[in-house]
PDB file of N, CA and C in Angstrom:
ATOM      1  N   UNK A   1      63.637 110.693 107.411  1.00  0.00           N
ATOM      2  CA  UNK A   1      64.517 111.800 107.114  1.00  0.00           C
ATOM      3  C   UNK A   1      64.052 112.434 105.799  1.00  0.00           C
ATOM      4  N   UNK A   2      63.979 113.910 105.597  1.00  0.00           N
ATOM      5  CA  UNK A   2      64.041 114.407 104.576  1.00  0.00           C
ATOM      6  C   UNK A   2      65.130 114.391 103.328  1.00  0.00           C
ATOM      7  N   UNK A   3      64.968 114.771 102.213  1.00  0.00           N
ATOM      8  CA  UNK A   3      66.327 115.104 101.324  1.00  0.00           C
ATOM      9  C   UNK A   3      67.264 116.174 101.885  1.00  0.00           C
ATOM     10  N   UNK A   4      66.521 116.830 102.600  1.00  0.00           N
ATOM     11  CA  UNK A   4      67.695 118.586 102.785  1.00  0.00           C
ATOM     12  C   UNK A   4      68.781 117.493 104.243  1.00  0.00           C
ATOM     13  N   UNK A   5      68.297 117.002 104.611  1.00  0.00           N
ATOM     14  CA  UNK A   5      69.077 116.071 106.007  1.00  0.00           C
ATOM     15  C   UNK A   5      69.741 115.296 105.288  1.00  0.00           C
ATOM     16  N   UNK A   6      69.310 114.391 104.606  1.00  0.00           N
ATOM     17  CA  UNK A   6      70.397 113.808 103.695  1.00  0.00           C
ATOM     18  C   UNK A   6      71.586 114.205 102.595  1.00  0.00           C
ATOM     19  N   UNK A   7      71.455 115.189 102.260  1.00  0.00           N
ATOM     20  CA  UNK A   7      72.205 116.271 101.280  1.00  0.00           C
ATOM     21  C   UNK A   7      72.857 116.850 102.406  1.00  0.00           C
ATOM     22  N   UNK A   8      72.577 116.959 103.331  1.00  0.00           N
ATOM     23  CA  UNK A   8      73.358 117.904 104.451  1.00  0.00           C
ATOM     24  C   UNK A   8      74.383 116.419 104.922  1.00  0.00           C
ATOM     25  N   UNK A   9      74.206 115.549 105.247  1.00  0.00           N
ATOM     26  CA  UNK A   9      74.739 114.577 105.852  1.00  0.00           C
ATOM     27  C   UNK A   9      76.017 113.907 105.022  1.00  0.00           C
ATOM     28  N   UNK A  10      75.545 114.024 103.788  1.00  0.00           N
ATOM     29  CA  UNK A  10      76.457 113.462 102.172  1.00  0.00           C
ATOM     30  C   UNK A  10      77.470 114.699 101.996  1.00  0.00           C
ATOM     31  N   UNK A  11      77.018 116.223 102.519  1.00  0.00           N
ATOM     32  CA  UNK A  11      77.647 117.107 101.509  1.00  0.00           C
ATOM     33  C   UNK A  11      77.164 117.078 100.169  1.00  0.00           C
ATOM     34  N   UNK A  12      76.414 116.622  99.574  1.00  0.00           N
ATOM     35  CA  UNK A  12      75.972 117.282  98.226  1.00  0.00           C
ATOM     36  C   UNK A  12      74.649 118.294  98.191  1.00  0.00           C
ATOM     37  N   UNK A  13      74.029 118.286  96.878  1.00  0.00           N
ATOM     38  CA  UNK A  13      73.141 119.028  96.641  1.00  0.00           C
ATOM     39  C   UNK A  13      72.073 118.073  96.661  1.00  0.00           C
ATOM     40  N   UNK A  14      70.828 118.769  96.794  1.00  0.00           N
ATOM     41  CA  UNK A  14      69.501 118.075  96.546  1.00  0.00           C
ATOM     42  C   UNK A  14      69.199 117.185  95.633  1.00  0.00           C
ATOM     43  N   UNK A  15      69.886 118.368  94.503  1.00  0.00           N
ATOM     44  CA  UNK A  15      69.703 117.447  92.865  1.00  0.00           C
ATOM     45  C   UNK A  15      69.879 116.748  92.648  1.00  0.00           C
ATOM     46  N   UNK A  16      71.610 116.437  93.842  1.00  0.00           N
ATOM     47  CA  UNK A  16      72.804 115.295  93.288  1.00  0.00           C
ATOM     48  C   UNK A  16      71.414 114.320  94.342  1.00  0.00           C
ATOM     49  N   UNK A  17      70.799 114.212  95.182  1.00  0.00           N
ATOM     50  CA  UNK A  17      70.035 113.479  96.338  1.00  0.00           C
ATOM     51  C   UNK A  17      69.048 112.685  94.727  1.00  0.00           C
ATOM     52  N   UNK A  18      68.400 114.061  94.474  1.00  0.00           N
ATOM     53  CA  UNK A  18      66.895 113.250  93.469  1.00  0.00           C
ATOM     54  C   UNK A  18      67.835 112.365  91.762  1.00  0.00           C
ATOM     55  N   UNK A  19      68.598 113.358  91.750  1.00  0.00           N
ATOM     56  CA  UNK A  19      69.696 112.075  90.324  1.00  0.00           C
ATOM     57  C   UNK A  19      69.718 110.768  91.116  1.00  0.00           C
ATOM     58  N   UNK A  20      70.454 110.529  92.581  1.00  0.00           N
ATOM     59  CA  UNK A  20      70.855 109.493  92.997  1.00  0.00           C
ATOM     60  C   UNK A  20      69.710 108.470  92.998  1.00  0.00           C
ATOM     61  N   UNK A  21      68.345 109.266  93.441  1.00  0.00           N
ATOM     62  CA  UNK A  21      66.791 108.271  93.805  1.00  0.00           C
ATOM     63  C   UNK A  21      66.867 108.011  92.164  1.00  0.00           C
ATOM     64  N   UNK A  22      66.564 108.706  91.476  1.00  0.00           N
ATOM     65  CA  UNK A  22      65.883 108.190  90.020  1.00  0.00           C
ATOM     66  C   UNK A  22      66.835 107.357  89.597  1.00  0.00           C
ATOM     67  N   UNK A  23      68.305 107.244  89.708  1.00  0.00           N
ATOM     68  CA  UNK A  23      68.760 106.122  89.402  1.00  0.00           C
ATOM     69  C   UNK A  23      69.030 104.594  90.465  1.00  0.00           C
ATOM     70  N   UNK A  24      68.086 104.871  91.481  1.00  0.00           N
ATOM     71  CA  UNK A  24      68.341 103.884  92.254  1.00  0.00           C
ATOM     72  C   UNK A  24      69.841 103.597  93.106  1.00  0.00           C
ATOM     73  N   UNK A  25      70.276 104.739  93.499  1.00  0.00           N
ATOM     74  CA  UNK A  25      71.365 104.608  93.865  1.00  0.00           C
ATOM     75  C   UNK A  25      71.419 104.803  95.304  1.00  0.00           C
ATOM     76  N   UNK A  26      70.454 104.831  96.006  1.00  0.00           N
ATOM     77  CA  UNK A  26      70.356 105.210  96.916  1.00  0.00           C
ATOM     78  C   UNK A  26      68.902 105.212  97.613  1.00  0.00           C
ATOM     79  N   UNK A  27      68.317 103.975  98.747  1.00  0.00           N
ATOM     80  CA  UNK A  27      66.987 103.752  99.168  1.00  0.00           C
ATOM     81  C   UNK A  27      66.989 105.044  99.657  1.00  0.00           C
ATOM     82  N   UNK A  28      65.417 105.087  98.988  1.00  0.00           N
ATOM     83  CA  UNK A  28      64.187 106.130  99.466  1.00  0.00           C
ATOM     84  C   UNK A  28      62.833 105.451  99.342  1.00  0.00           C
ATOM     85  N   UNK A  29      61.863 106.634  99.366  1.00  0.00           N
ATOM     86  CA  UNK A  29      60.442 106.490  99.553  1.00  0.00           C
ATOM     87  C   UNK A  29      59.642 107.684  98.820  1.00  0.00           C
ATOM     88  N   UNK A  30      58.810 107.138  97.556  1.00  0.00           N
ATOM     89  CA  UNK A  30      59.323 108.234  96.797  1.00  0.00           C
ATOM     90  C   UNK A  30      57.829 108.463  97.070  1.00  0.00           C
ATOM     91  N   UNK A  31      57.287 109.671  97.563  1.00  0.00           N
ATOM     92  CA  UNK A  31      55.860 109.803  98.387  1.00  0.00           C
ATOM     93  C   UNK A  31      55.071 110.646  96.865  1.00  0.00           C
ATOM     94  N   UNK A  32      56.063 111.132  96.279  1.00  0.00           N
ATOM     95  CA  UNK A  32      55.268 112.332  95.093  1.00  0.00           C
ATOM     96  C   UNK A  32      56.560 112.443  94.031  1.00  0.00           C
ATOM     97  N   UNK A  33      55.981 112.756  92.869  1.00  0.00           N
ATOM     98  CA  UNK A  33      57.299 113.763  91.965  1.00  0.00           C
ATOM     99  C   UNK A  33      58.597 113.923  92.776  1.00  0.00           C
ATOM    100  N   UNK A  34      58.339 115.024  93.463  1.00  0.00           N
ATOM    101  CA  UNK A  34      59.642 115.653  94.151  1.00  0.00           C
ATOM    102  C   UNK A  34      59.520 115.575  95.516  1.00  0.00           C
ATOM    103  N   UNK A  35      58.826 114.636  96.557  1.00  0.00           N
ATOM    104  CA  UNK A  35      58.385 114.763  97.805  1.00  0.00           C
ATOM    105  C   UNK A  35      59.342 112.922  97.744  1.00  0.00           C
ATOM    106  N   UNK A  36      60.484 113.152  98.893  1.00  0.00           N
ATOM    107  CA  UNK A  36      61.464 111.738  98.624  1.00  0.00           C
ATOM    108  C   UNK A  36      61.029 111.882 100.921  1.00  0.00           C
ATOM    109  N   UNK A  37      61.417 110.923 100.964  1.00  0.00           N
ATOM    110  CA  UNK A  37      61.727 110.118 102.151  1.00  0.00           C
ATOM    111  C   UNK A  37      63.135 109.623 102.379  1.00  0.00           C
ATOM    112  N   UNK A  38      63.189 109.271 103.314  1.00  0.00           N
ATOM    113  CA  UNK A  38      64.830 108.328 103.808  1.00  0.00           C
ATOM    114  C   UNK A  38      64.580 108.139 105.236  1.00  0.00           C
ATOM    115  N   UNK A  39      64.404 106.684 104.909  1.00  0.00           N
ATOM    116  CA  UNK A  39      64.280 105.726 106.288  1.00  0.00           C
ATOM    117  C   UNK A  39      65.744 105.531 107.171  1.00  0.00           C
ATOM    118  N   UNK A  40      65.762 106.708 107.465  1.00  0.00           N
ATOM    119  CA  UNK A  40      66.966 106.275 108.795  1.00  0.00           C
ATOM    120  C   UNK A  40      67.812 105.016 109.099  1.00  0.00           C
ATOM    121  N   UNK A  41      67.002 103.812 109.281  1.00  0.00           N
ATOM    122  CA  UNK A  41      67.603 102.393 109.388  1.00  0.00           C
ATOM    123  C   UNK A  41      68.708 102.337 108.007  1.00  0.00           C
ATOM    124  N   UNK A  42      67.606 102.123 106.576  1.00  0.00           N
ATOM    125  CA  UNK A  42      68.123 101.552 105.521  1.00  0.00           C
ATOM    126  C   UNK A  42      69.219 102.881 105.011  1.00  0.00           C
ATOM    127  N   UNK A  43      69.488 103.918 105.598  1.00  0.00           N
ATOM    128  CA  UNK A  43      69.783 105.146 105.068  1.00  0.00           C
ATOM    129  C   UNK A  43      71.680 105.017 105.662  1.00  0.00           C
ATOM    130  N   UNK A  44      71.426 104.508 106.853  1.00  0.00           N
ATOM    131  CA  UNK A  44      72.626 103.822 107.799  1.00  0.00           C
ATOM    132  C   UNK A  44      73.047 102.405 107.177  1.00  0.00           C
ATOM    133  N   UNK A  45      72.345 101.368 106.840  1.00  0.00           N
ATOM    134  CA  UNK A  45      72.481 100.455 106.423  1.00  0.00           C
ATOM    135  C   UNK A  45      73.038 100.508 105.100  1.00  0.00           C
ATOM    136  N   UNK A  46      72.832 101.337 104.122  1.00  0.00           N
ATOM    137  CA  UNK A  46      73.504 101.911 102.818  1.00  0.00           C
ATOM    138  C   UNK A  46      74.546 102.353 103.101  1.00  0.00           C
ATOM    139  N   UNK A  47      74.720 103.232 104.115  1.00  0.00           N
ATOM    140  CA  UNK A  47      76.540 104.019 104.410  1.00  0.00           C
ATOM    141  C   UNK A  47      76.934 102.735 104.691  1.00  0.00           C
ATOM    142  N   UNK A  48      76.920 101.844 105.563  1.00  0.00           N
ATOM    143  CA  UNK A  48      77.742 100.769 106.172  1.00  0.00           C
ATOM    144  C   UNK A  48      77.986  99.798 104.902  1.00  0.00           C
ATOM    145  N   UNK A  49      77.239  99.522 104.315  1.00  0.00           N
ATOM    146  CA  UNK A  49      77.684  99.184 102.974  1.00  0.00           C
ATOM    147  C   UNK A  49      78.879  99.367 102.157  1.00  0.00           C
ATOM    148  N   UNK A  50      78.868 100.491 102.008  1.00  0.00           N
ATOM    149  CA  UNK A  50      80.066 101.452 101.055  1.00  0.00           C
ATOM    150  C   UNK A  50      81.769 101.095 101.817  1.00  0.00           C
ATOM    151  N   UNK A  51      81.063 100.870 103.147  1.00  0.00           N
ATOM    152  CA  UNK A  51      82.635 100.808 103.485  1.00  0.00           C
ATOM    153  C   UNK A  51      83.499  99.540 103.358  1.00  0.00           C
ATOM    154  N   UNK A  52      84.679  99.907 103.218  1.00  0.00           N
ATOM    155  CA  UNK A  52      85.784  98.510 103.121  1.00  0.00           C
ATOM    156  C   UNK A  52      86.602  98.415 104.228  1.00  0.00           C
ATOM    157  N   UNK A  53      86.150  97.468 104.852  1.00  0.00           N
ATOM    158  CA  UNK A  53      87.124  97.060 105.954  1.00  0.00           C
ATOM    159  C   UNK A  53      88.446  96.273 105.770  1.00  0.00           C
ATOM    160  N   UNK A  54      89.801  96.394 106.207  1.00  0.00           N
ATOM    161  CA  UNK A  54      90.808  96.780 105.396  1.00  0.00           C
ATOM    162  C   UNK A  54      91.358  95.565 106.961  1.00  0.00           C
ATOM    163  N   UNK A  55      91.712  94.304 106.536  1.00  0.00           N
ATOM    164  CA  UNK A  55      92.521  93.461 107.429  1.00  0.00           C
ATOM    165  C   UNK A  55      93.860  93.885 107.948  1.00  0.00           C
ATOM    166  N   UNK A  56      93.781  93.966 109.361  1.00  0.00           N
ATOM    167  CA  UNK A  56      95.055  94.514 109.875  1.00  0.00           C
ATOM    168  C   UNK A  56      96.567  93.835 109.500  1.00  0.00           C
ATOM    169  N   UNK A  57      96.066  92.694 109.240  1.00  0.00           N
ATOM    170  CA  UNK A  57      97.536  92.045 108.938  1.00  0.00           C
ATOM    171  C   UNK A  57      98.038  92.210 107.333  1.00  0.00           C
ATOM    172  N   UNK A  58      97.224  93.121 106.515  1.00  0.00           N
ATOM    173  CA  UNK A  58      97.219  93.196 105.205  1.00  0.00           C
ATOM    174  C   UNK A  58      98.616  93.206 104.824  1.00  0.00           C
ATOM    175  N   UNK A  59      98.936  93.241 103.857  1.00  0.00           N
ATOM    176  CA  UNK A  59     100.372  93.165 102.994  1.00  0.00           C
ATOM    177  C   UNK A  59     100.652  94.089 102.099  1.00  0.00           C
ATOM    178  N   UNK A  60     101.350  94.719 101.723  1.00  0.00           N
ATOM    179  CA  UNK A  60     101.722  95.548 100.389  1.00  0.00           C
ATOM    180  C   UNK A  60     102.678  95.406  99.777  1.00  0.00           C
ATOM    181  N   UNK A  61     102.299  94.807  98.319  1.00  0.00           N
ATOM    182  CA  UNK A  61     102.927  94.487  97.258  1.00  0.00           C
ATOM    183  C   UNK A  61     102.907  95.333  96.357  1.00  0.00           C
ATOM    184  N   UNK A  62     104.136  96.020  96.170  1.00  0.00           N
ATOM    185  CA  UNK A  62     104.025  97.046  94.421  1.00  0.00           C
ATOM    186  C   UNK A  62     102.924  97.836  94.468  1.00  0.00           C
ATOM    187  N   UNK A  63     102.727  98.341  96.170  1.00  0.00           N
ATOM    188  CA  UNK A  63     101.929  99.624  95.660  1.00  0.00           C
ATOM    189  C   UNK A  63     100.423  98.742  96.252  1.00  0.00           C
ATOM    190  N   UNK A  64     100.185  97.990  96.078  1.00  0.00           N
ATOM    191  CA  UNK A  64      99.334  96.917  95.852  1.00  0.00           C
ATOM    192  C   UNK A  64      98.752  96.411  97.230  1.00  0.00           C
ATOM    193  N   UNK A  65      97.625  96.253  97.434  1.00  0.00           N
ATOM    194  CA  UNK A  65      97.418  95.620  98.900  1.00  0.00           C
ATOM    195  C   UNK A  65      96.452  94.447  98.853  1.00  0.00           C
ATOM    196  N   UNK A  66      97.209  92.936  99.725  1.00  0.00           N
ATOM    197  CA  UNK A  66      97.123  91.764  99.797  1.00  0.00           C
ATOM    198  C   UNK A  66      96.326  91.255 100.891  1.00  0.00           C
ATOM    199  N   UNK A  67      95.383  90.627 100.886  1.00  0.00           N
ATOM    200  CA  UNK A  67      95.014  89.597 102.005  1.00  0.00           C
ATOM    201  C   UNK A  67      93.367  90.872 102.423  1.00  0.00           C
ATOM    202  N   UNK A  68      93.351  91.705 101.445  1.00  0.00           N
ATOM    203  CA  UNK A  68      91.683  92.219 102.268  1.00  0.00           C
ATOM    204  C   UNK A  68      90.596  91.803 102.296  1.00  0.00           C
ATOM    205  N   UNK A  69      89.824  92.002 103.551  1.00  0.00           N
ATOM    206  CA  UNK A  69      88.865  91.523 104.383  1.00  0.00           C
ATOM    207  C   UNK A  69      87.791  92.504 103.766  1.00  0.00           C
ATOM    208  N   UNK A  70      86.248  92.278 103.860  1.00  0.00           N
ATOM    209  CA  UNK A  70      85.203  93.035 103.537  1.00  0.00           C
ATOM    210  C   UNK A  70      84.408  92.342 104.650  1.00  0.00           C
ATOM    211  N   UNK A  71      83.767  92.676 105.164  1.00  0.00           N
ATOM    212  CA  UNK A  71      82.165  92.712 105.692  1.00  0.00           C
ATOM    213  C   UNK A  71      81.653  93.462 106.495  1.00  0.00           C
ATOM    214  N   UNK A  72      80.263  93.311 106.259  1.00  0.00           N
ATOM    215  CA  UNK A  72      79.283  94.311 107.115  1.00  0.00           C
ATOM    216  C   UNK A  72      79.507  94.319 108.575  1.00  0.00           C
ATOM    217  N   UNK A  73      79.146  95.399 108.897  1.00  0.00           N
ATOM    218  CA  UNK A  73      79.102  95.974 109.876  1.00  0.00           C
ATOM    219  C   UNK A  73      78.726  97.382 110.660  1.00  0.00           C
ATOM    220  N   UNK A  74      77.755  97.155 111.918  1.00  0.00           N
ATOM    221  CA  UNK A  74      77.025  98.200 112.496  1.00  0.00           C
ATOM    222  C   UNK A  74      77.761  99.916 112.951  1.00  0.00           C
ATOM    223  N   UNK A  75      77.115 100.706 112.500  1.00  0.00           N
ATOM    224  CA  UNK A  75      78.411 101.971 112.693  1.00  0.00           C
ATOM    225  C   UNK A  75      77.403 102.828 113.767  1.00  0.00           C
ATOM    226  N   UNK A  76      78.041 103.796 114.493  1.00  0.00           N
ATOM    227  CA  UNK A  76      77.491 104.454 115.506  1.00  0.00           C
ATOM    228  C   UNK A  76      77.291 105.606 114.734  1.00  0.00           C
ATOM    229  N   UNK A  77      76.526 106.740 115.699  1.00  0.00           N
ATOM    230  CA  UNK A  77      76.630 108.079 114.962  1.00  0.00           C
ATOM    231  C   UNK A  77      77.950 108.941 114.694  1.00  0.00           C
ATOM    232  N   UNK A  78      78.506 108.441 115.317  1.00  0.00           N
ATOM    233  CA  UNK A  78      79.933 108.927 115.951  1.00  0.00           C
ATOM    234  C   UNK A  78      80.715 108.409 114.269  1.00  0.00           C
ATOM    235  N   UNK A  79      80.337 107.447 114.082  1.00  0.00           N
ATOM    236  CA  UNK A  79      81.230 107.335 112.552  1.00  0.00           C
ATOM    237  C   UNK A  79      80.622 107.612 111.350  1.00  0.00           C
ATOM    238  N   UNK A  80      79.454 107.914 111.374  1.00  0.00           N
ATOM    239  CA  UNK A  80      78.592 108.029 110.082  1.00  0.00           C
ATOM    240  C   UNK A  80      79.147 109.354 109.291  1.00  0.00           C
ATOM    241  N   UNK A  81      79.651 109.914 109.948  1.00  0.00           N
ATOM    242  CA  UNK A  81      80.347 111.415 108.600  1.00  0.00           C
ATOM    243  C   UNK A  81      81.581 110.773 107.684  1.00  0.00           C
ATOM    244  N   UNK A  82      82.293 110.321 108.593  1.00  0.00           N
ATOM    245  CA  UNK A  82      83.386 109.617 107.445  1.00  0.00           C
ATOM    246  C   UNK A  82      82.988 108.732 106.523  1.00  0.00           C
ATOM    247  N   UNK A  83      82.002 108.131 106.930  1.00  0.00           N
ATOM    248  CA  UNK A  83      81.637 106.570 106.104  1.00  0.00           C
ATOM    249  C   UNK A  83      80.741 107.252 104.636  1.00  0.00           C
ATOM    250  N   UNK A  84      79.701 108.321 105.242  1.00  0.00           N
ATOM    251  CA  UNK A  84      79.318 109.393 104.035  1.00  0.00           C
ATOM    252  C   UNK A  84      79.711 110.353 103.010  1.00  0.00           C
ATOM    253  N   UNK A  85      81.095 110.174 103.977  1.00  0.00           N
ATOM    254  CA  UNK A  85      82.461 111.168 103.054  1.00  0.00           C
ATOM    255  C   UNK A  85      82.589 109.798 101.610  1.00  0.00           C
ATOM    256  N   UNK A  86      83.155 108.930 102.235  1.00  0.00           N
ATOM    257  CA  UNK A  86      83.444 107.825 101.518  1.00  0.00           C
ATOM    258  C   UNK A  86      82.605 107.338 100.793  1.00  0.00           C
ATOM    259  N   UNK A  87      80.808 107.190 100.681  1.00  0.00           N
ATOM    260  CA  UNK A  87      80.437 107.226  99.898  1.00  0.00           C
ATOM    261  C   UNK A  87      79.960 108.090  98.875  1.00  0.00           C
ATOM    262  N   UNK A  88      80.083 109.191  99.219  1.00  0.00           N
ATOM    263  CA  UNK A  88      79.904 110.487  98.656  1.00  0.00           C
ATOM    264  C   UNK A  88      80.685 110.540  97.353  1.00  0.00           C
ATOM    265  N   UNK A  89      82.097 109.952  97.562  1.00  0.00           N
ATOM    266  CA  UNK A  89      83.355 109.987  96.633  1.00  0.00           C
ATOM    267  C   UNK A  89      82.911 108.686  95.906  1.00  0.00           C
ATOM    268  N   UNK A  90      82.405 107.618  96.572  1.00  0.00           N
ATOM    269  CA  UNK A  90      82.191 106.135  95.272  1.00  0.00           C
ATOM    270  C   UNK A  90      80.999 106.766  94.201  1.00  0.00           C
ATOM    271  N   UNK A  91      80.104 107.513  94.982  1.00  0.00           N
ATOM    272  CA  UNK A  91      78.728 107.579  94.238  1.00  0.00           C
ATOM    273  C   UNK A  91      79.097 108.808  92.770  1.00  0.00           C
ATOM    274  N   UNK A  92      80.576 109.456  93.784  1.00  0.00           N
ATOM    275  CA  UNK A  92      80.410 110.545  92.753  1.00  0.00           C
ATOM    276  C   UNK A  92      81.077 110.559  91.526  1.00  0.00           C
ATOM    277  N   UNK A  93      82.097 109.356  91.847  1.00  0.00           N
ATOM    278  CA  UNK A  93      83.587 108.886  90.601  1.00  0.00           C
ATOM    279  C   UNK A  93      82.591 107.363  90.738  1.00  0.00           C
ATOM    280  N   UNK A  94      81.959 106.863  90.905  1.00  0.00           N
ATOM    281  CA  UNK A  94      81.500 105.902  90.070  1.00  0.00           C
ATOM    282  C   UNK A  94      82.178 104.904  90.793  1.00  0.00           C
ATOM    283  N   UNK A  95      82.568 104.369  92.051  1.00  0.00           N
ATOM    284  CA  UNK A  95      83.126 103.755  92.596  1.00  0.00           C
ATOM    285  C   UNK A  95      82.584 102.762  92.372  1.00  0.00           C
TER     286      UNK A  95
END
């Protein structure tokens, strides 16, 4: 994948794409200066990351939520915009 596919996929800008590579925030393939890559697999494997899977039997205390679950797991194309929404917002407030 290119940067303009990935910036299109995130909703951000290019810039916010090459800030994210130079700080390692995000696998690429850095071919030149300004010539970036994004391996599809690890590019999916990074969104699925970001997300928090949230135990159905969870609890809420004071606002507060009890008993959550985390782990990985495989996402279709069909979910990858939300999961990019969501990291879009950790990467951008520092989640």
């Amino acid at each position: 994948m290119d940067i303009r596919e990935v910036s299109e996929m995130l909703g951000v800008t290019k810039a916010t794409i090459y800030s994210w590579t130079s700080q390692n925030k995000i696998p690429h393939v850095k071919l030149s200066k300004r010539l970036l890559k994004f391996r599809e697999s690890e590019f999916k494997d990074w969104i699925a990351e970001k997300s928090v899977i949230v135990n159905p039997a969870c609890t809420t205390v004071r606002g507060r939520a009890h008993n959550q679950t985390t782990m990985p797991r495989q996402f279709g194309d069909d979910e990858i915009e939300s999961i990019t929404l969501e990291a879009k917002e950790e990467v951008l407030h520092g989640g």
